[in-house]
C-alpha atoms as a PDB file:
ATOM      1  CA  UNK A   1       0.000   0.000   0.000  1.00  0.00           C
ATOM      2  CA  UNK A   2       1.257   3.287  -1.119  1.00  0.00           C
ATOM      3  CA  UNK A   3       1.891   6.365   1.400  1.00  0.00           C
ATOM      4  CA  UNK A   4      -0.401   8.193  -0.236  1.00  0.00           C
ATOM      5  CA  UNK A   5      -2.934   5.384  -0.405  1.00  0.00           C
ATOM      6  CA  UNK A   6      -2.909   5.076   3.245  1.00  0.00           C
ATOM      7  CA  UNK A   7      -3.045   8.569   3.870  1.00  0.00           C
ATOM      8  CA  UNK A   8      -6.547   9.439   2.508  1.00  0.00           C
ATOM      9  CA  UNK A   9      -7.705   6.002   3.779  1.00  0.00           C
ATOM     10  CA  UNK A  10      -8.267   8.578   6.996  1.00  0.00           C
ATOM     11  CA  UNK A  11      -9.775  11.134   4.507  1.00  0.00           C
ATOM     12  CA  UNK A  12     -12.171   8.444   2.735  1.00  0.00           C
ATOM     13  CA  UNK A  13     -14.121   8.009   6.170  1.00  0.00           C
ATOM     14  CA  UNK A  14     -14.521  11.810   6.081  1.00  0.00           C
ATOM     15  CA  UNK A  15     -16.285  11.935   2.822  1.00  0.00           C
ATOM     16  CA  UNK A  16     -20.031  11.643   3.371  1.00  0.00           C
ATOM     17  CA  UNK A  17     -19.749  12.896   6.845  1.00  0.00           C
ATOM     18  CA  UNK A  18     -19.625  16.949   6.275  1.00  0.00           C
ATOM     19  CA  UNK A  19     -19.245  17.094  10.326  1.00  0.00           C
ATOM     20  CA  UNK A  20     -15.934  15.297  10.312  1.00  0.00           C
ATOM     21  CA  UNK A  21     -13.973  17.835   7.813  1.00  0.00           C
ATOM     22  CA  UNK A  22     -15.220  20.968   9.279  1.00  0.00           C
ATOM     23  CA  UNK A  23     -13.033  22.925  11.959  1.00  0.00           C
ATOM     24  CA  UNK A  24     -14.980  23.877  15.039  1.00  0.00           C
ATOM     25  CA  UNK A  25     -13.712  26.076  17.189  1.00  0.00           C
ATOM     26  CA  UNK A  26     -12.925  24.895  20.785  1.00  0.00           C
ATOM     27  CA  UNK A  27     -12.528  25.986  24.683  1.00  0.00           C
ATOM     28  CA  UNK A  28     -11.194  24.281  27.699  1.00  0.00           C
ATOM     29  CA  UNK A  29     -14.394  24.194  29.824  1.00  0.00           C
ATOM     30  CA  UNK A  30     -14.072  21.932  32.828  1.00  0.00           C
ATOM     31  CA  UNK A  31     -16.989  20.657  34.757  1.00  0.00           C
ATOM     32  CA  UNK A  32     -16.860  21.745  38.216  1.00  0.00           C
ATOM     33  CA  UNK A  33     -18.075  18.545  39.456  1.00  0.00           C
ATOM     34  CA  UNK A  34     -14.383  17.200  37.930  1.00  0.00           C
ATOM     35  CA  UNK A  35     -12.968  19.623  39.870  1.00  0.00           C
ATOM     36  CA  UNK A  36     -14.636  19.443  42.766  1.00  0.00           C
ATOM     37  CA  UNK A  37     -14.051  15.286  42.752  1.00  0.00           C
ATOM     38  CA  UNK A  38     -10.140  15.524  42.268  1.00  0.00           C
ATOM     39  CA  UNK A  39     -10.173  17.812  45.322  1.00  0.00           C
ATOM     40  CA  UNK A  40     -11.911  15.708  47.105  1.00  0.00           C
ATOM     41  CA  UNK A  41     -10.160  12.636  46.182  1.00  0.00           C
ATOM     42  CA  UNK A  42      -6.404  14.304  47.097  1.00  0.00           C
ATOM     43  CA  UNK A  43      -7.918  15.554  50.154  1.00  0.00           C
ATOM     44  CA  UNK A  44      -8.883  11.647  51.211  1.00  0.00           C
ATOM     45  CA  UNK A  45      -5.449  10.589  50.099  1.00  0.00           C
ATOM     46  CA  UNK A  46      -4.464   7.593  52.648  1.00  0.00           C
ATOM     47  CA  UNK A  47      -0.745   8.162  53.235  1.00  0.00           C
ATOM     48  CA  UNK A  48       1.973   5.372  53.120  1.00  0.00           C
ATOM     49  CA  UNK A  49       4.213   4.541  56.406  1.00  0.00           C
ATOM     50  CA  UNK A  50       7.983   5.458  55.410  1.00  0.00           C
ATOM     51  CA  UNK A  51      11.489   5.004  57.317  1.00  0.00           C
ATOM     52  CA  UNK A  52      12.723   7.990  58.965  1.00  0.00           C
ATOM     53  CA  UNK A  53      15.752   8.866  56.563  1.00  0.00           C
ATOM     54  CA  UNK A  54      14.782   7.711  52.916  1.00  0.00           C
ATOM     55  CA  UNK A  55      14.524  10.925  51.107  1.00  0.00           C
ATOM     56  CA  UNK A  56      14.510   9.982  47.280  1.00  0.00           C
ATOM     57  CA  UNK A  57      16.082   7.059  47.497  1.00  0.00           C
ATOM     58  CA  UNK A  58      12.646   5.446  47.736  1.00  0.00           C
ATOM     59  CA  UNK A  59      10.898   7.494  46.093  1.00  0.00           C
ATOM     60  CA  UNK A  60       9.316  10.716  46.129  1.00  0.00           C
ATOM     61  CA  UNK A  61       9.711  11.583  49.900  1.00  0.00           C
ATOM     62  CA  UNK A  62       6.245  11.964  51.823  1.00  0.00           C
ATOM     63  CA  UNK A  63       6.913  15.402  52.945  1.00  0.00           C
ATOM     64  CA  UNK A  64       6.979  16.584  49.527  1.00  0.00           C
ATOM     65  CA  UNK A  65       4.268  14.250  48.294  1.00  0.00           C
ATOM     66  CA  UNK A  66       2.044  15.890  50.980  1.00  0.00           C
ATOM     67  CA  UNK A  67       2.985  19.569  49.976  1.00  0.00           C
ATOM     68  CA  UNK A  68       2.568  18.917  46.506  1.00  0.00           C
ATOM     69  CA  UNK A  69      -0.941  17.579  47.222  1.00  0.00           C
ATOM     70  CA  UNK A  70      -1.892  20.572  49.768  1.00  0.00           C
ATOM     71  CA  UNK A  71      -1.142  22.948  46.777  1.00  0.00           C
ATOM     72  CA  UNK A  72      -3.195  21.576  44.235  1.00  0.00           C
ATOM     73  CA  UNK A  73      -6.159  20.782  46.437  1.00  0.00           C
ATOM     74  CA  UNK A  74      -5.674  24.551  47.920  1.00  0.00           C
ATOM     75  CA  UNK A  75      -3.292  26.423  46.233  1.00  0.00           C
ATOM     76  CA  UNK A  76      -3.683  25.390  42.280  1.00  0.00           C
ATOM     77  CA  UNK A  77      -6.611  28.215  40.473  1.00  0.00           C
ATOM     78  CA  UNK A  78      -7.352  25.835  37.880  1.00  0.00           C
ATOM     79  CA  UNK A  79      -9.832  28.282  36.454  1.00  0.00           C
ATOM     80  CA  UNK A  80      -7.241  30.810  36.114  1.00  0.00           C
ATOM     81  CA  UNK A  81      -5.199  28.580  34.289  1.00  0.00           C
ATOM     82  CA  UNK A  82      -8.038  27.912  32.158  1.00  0.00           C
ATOM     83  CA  UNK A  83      -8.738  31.124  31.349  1.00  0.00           C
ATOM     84  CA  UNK A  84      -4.965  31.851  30.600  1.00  0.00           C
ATOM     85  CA  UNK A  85      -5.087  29.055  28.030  1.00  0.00           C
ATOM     86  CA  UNK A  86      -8.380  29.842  26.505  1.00  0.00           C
ATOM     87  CA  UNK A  87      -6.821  33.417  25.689  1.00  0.00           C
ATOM     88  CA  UNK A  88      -5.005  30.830  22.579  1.00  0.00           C
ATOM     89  CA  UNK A  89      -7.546  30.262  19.080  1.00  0.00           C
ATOM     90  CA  UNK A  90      -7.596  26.551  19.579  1.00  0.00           C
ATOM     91  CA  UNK A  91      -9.683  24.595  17.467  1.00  0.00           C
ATOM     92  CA  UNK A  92     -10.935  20.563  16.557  1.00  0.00           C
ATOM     93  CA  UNK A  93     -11.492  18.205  13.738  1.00  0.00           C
ATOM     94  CA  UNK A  94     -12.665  14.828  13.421  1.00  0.00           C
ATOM     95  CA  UNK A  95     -10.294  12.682  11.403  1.00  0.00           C
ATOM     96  CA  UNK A  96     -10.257   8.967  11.232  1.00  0.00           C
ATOM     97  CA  UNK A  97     -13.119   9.248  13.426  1.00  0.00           C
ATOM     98  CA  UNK A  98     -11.510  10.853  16.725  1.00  0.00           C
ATOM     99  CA  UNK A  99     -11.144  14.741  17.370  1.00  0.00           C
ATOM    100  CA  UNK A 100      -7.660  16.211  17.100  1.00  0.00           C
ATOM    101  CA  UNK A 101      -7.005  19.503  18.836  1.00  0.00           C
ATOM    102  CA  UNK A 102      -5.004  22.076  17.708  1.00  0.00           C
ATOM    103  CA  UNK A 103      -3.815  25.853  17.855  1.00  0.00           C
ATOM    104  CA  UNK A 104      -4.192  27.556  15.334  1.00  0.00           C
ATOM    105  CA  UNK A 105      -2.698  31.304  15.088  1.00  0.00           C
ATOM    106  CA  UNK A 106      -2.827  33.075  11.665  1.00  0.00           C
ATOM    107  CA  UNK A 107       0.284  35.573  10.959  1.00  0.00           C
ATOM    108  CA  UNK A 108      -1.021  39.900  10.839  1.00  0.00           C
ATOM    109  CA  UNK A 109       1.884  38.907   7.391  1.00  0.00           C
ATOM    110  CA  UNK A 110       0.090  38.129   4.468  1.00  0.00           C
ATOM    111  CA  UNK A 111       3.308  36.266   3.011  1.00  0.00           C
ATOM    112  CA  UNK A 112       4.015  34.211   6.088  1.00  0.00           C
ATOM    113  CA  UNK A 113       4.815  30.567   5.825  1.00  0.00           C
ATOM    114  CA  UNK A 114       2.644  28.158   7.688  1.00  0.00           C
ATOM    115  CA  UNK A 115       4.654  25.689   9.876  1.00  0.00           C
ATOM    116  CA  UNK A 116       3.106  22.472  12.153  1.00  0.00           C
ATOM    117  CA  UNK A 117       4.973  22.054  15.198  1.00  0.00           C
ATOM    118  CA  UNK A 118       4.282  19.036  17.106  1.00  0.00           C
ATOM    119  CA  UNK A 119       5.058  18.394  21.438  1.00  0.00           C
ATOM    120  CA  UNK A 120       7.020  15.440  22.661  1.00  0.00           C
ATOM    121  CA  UNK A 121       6.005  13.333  25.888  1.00  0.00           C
ATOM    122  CA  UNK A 122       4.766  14.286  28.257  1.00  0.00           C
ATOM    123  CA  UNK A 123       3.710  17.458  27.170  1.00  0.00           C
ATOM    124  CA  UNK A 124       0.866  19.638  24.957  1.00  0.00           C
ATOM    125  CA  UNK A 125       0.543  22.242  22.753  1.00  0.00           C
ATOM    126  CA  UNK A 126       1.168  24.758  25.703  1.00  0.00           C
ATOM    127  CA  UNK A 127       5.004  24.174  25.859  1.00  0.00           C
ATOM    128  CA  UNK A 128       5.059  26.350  22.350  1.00  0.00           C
ATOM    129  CA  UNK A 129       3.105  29.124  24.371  1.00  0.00           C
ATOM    130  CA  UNK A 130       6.061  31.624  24.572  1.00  0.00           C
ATOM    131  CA  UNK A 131       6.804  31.268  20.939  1.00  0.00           C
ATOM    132  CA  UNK A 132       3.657  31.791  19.341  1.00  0.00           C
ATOM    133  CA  UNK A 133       3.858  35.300  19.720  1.00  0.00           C
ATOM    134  CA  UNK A 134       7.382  36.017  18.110  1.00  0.00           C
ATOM    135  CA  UNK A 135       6.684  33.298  15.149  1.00  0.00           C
ATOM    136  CA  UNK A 136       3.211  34.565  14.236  1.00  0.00           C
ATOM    137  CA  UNK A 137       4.098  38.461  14.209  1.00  0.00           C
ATOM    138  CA  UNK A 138       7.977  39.014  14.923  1.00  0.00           C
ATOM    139  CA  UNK A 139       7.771  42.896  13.721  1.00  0.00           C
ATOM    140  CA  UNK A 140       5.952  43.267  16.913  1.00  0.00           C
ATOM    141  CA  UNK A 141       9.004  41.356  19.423  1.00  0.00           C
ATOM    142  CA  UNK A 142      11.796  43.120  17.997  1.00  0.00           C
ATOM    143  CA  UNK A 143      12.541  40.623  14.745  1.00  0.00           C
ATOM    144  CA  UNK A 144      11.525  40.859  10.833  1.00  0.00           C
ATOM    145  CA  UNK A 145       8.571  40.464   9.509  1.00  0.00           C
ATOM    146  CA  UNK A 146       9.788  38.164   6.452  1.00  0.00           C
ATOM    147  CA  UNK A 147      10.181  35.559   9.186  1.00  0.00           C
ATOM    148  CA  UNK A 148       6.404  35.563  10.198  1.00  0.00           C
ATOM    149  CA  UNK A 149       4.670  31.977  10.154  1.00  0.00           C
ATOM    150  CA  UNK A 150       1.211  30.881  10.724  1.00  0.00           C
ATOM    151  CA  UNK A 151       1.312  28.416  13.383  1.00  0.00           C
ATOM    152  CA  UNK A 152      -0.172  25.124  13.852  1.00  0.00           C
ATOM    153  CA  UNK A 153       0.204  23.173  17.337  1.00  0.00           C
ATOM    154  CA  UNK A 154      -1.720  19.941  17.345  1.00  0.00           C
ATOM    155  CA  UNK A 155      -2.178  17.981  20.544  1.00  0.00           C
ATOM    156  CA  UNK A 156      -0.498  14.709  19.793  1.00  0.00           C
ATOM    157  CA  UNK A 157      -3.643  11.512  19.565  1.00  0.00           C
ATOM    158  CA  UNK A 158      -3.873  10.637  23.468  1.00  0.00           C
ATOM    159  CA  UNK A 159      -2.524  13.785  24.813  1.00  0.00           C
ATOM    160  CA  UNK A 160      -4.721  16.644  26.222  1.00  0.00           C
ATOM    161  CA  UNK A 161      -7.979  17.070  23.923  1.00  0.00           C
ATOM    162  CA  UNK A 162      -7.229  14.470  21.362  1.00  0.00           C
ATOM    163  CA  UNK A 163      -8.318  11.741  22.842  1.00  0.00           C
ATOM    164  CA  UNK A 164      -8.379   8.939  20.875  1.00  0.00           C
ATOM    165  CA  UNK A 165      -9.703   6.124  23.203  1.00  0.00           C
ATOM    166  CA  UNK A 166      -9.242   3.039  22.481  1.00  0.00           C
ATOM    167  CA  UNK A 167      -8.674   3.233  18.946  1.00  0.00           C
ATOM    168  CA  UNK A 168      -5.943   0.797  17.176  1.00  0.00           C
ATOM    169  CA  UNK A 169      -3.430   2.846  15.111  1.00  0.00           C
ATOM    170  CA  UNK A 170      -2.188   6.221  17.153  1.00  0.00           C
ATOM    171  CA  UNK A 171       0.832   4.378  18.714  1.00  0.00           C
ATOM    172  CA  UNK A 172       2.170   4.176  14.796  1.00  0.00           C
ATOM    173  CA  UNK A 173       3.883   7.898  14.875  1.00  0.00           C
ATOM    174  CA  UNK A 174       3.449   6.995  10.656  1.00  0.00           C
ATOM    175  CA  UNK A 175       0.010   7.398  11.274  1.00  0.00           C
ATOM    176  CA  UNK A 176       0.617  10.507  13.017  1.00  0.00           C
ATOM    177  CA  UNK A 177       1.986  12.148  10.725  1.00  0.00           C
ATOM    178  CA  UNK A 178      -0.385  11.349   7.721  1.00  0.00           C
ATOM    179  CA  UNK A 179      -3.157  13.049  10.378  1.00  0.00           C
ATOM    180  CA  UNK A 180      -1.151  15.857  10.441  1.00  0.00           C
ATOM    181  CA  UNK A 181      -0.817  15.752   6.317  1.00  0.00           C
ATOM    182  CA  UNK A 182      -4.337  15.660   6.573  1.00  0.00           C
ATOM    183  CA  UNK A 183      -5.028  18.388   8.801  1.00  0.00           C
ATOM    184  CA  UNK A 184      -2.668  20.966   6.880  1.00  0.00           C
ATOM    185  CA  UNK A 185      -4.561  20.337   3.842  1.00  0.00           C
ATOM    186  CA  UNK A 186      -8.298  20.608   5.462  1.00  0.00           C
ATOM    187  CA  UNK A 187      -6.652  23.972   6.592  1.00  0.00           C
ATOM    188  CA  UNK A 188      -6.003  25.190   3.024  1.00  0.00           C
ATOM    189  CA  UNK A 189      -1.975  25.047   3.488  1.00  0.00           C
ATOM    190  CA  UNK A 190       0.156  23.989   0.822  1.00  0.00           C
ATOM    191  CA  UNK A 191       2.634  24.624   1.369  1.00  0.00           C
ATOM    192  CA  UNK A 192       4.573  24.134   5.105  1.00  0.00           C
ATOM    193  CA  UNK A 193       7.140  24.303   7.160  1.00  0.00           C
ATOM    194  CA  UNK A 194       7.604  21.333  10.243  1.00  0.00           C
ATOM    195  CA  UNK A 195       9.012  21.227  13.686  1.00  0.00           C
ATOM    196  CA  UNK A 196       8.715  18.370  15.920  1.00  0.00           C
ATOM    197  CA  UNK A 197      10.681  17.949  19.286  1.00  0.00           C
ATOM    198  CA  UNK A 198      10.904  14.401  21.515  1.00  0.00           C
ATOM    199  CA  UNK A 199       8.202  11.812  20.034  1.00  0.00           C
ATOM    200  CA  UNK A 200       7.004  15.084  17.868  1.00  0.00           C
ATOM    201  CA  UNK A 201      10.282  14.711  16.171  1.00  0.00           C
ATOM    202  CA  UNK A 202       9.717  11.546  14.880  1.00  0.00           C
ATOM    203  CA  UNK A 203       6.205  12.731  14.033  1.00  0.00           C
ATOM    204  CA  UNK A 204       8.181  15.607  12.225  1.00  0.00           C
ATOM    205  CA  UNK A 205      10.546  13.513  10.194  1.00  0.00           C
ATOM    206  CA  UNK A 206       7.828  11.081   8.583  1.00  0.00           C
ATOM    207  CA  UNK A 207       6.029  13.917   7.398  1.00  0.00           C
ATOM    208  CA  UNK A 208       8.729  15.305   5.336  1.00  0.00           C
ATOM    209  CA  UNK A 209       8.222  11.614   3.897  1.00  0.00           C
ATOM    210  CA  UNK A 210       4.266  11.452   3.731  1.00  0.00           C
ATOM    211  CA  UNK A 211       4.206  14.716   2.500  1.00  0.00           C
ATOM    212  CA  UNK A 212       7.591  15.787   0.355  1.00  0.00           C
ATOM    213  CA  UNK A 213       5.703  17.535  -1.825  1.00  0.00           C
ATOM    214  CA  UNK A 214       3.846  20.058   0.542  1.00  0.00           C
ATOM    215  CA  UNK A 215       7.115  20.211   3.250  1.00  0.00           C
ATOM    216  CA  UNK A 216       9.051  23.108   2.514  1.00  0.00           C
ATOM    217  CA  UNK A 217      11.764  22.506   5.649  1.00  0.00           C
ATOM    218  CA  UNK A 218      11.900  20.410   8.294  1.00  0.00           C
ATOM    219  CA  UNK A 219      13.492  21.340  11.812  1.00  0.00           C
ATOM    220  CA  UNK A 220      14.257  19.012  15.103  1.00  0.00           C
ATOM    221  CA  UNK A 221      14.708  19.620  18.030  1.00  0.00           C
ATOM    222  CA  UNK A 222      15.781  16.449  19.563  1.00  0.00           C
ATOM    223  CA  UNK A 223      15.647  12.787  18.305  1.00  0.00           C
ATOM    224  CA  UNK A 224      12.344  11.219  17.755  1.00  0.00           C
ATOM    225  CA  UNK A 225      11.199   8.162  19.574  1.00  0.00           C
ATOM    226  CA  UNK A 226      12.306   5.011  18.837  1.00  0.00           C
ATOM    227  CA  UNK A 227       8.735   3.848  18.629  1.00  0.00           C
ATOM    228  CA  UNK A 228       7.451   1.363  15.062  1.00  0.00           C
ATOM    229  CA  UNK A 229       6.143   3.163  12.486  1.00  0.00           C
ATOM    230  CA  UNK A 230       5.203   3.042   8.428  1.00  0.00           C
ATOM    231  CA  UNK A 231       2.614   2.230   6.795  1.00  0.00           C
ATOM    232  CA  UNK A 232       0.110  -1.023   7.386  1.00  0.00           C
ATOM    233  CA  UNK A 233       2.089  -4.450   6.028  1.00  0.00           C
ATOM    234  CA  UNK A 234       0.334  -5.985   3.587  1.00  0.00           C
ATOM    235  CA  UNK A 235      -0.834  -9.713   5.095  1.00  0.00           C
ATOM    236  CA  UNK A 236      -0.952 -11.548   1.647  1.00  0.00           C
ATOM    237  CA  UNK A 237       1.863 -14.462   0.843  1.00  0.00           C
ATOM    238  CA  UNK A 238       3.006 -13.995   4.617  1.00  0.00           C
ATOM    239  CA  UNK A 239       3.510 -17.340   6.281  1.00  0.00           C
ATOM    240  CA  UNK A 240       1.990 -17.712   9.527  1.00  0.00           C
ATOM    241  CA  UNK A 241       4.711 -16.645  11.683  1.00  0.00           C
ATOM    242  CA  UNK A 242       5.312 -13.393   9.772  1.00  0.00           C
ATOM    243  CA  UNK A 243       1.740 -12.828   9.409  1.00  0.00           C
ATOM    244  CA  UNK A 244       0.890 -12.350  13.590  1.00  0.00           C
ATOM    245  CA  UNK A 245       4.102 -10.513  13.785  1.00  0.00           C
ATOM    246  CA  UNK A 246       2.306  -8.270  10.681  1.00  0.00           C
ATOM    247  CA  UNK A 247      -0.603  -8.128  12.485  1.00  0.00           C
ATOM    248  CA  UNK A 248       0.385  -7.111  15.484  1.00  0.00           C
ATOM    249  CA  UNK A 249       2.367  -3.483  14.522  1.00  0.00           C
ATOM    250  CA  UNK A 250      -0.872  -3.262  12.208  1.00  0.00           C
ATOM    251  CA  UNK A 251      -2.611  -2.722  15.426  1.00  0.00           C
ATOM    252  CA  UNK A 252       0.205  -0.226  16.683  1.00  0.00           C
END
């Protein structure tokens, strides 16, 4: 199966279902009752007997444990945070049947480049916070304007607010990066630039692969993850051994 022919395997499930290609925008709106159950839960934490003495080397000490527990059940304005972080365009799309979030943050520059930058583990979109800013309009922090981008930030499948459930297929980092491929052309771009950093590097890399002929650069910072990825092996002629071994990073 080609690249290509895997690809828009996602993008054949969206066809038909008008819902699934449109971009809607999103907020971070917690329930209160979430809120108000995590409090309650850290508050009812049942502490652990330790030896006088063990500092880390047992662990995270209990002292600290306990402080770090006081300050998010009274210390932690979650709400304020939310607030902070709803302050960033952030939108979702449905592709391959899950929602992917994303930032999205359109250059003031009409001949800005759009670029994707993608998180590593554990992390979200919200490590890129400080840079948005200076990418999307760096007249305005001091830089030139011919450098402006418009900026994508997806939240990587299973992190933050694309959750993917259970669904087979999001540990492949290949199938990562065709969502991405995907997404940049639902968005109308191109033509791109790519940044990845951690796991996002490796997400990075493949789409300079999946999609050489959008990808104007690509830019690491750090080494991807060692984790399997390409597309789906193709079962046919395999002998039986070969075959489960197939099947099984099919289901990666």
């Amino acid at each position: 199966m080609s690249l290509w022919n895997e690809s828009f395997r996602i993008a054949a499930y969206c066809r038909g279902h008008e819902r699934n290609t449109q971009i809607r925008p999103f907020r971070i709106e917690i329930p209160q009752a979430d809120l108000d159950d995590l409090r309650d839960r850290l508050t009812r934490t049942r502490w652990p007997a330790v030896a006088p003495g063990a500092g880390w080397f047992r662990g995270v000490p209990l002292a600290y444990l306990k402080e770090l527990a006081d300050y998010w059940t009274h210390g932690f304005d979650w709400r304020a945070q939310e607030a902070r972080l709803n302050e960033i365009p952030q939108y979702v799309t449905t592709i391959g049947d899950k929602d992917i979030h994303f930032v999205h943050v359109r250059s003031p520059e009409p001949g800005a480049l759009p670029m994707i930058l993608t998180h590593g583990w554990p992390s979200s979109p919200i490590e890129f916070r400080d840079v948005i800013g200076p990418l999307t309009d760096p007249k305005a922090h001091g830089g030139d304007s011919a450098d402006a981008f418009h900026v994508v930030i997806p939240s990587l499948p299973g992190y933050g607010f694309s959750n993917t459930g259970q669904q087979e297929g999001w540990g492949n980092i290949f199938h990562v990066a065709q969502t991405w491929a995907e997404l940049m052309k639902r968005l109308g771009y191109e033509r791109y630039a790519v940044q990845g950093t951690d796991v996002g590097a490796g997400v990075a890399g493949l789409l300079g692969m999946v999609a050489a002929d959008r990808v104007a650069g690509v830019y690491l910072t750090g080494l991807g993850a060692g984790a399997p990825f390409g597309p789906p092996i193709e079962l046919d002629d395999l002998n039986e051994a070969d075959r489960a071994r197939a099947e099984r990073f099919n289901l990666l």
